[in-house]
Protein backbone atom coordinates (compact mmCIF):
# COMPACT_ATOMS: atom_id res chain seq x y z
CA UNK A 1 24.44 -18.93 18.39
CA UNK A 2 26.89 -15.87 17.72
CA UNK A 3 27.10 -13.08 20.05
CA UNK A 4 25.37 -10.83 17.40
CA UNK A 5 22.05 -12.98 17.28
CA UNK A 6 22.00 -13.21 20.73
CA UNK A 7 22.48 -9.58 20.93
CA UNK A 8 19.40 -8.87 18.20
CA UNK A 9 17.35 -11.45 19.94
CA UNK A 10 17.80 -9.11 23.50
CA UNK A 11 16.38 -6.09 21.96
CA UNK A 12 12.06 -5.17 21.93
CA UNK A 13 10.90 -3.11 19.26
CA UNK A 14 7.55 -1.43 20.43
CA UNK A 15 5.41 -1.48 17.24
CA UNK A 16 2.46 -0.14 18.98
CA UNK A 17 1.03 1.66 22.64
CA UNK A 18 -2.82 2.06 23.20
CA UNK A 19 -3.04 4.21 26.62
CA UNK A 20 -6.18 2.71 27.30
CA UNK A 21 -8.38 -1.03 26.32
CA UNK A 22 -10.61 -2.93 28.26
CA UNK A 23 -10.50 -6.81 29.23
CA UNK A 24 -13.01 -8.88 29.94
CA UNK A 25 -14.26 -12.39 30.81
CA UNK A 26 -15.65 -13.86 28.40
CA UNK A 27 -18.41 -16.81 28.14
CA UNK A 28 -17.19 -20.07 26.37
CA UNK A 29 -17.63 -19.98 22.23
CA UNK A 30 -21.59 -20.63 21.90
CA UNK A 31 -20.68 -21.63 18.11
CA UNK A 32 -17.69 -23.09 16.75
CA UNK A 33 -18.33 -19.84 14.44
CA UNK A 34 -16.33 -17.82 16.73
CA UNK A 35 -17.13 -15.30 19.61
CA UNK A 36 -19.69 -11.89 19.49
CA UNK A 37 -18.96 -9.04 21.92
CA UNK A 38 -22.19 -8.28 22.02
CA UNK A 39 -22.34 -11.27 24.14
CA UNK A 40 -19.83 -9.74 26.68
CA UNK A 41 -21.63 -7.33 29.60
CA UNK A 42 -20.05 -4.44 30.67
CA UNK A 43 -20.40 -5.91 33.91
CA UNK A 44 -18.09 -8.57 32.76
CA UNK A 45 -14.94 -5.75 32.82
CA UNK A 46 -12.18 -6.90 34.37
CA UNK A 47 -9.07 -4.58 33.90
CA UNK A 48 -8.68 -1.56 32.31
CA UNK A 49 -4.88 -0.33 31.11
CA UNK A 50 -2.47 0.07 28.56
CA UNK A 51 -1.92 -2.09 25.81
CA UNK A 52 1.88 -2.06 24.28
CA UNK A 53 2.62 -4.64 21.08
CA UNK A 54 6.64 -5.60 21.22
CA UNK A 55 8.16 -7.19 19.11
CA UNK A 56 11.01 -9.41 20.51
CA UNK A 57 12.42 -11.20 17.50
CA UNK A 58 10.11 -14.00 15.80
CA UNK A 59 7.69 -13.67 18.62
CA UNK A 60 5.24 -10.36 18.99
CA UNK A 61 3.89 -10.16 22.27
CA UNK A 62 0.80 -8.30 23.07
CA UNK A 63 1.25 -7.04 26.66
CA UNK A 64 -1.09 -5.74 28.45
CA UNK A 65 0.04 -3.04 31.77
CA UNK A 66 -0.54 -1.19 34.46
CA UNK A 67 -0.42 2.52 32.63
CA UNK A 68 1.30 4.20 35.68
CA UNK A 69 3.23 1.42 37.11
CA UNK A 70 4.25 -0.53 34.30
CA UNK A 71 2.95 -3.89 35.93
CA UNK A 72 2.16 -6.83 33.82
CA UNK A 73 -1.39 -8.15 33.65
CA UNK A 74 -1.37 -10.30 31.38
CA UNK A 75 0.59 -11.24 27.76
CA UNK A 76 -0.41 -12.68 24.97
CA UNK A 77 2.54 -13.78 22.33
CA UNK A 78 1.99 -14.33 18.68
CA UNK A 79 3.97 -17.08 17.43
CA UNK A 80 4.99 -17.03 13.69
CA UNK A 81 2.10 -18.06 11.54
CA UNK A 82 0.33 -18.59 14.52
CA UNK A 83 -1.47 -15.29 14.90
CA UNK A 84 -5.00 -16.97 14.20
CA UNK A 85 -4.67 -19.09 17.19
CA UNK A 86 -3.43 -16.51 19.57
CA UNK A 87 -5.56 -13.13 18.24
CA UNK A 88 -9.03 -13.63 17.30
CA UNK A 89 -11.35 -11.25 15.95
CA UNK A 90 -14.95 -11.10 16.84
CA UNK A 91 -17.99 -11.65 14.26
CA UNK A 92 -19.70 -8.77 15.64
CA UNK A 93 -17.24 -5.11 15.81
CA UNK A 94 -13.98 -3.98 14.61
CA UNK A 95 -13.02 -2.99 18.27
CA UNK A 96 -13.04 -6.05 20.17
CA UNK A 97 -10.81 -9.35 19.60
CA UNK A 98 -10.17 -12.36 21.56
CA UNK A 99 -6.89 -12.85 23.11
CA UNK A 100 -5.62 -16.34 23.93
CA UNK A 101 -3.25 -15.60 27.29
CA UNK A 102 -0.55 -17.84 29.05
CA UNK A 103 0.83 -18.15 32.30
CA UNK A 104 4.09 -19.34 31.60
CA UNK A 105 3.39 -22.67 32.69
CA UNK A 106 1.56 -24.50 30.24
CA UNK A 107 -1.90 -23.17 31.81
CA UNK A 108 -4.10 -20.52 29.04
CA UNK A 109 -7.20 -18.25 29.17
CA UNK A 110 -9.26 -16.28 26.53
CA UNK A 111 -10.06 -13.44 27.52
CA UNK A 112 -12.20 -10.04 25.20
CA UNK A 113 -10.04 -7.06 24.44
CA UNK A 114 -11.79 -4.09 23.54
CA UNK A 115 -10.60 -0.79 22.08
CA UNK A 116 -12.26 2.93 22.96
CA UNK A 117 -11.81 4.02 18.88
CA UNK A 118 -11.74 2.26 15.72
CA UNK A 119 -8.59 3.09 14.54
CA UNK A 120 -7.11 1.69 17.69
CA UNK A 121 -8.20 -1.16 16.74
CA UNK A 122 -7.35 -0.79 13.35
CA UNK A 123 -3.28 0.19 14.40
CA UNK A 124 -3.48 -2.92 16.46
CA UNK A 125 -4.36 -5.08 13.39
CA UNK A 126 -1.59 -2.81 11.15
CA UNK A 127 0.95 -3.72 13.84
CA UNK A 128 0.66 -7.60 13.82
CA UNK A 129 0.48 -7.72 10.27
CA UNK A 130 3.78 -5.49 9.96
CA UNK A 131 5.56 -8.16 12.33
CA UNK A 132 4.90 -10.91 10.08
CA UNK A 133 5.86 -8.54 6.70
CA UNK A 134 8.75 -8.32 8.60
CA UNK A 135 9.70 -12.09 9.41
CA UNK A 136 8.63 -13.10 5.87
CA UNK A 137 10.64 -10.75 4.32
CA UNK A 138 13.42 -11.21 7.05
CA UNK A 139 13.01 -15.01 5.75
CA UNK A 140 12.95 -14.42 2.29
CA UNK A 141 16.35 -12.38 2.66
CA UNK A 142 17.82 -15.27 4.60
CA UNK A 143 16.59 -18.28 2.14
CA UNK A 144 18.35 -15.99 -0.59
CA UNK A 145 21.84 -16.10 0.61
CA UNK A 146 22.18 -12.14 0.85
CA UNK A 147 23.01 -9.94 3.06
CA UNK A 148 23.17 -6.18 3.71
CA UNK A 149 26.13 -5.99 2.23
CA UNK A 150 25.72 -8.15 -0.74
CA UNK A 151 22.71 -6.36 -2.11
CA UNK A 152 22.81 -4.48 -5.11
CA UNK A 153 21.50 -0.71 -4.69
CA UNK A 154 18.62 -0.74 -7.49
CA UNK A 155 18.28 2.91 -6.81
CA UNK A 156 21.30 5.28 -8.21
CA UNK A 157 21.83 8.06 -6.48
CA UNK A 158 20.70 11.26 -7.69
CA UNK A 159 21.50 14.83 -7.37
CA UNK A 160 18.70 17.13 -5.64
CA UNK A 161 20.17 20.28 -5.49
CA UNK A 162 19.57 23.15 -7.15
CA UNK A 163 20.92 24.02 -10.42
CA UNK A 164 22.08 28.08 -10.26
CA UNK A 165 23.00 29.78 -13.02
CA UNK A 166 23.95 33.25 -13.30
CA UNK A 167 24.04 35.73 -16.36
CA UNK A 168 26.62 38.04 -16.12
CA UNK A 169 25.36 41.73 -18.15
């Protein structure tokens, strides 16, 4: 691996920060349908925080923190093509999804996410489908044989300024 991958691979892009979602606990899937918030009491809250989606080369991670000390509770990483398997949406609202969380060792939990506004929840979806646009076409580029610098400029440069012209009486 060349010092420049390894470089790229050591930066996080934040794609998307939500200052505040809900997590809860979550009865087992009644159906092999899939899960309905509705389902989920309010009682069944468990954390309340910030939400931040990274992504950290092919992998997005969906972490969720602490909004005023930055502490982890709990992350949730998106594979490529794996999304379905690690975010799940719910049958019954736009706001809520199922999140499929590891502990590093092997061990997972699903546990409900919930946004406050629909378009949270809508950004969130925007942001994990922009990761994989970006891998795909980050794939596509590779499976092409160009780079940057081989790529031919479609787009010819053109000249926005102004045109004066002056009459002299």
């Amino acid at each position: 691996m060349s010092s420049s991958s390894i470089e790229e691979e050591a930066f996080e892009h934040t794609l998307l920060v939500v200052r505040e979602v809900s997590v809860f606990k979550i009865p087992p899937r009644s159906t092999s349908v899939g899960y309905k918030c509705g389902e989920w009491l309010q009682s069944d809250r468990i954390w309340s925080g910030r939400l931040r989606v990274v992504s950290c080369g092919d992998r997005c991670e969906i972490r969720l923190e602490d909004p005023s000390s930055g502490e982890l509770f709990a992350a949730c990483f998106v594979l490529p093509g794996q999304r379905e398997s690690s975010v799940e949406t719910v049958l019954d609202s736009s706001r809520y999804f199922v999140l499929k969380i590891e502990d590093g060792r092997g061990k997972h939990a699903f546990i409900g996410l919930g946004f406050n506004e629909r378009n949270e929840a809508f950004d969130f979806n925007v942001a994990l489908s922009d990761h994989e646009k970006y891998l795909r076409r980050d794939h596509e580029k590779e499976s092409d044989g160009l780079d940057s610098d081989d790529s031919i400029n479609i787009h010819p440069a053109v000249n926005h300024r102004l045109k004066v012209s002056f009459r002299v009486l």
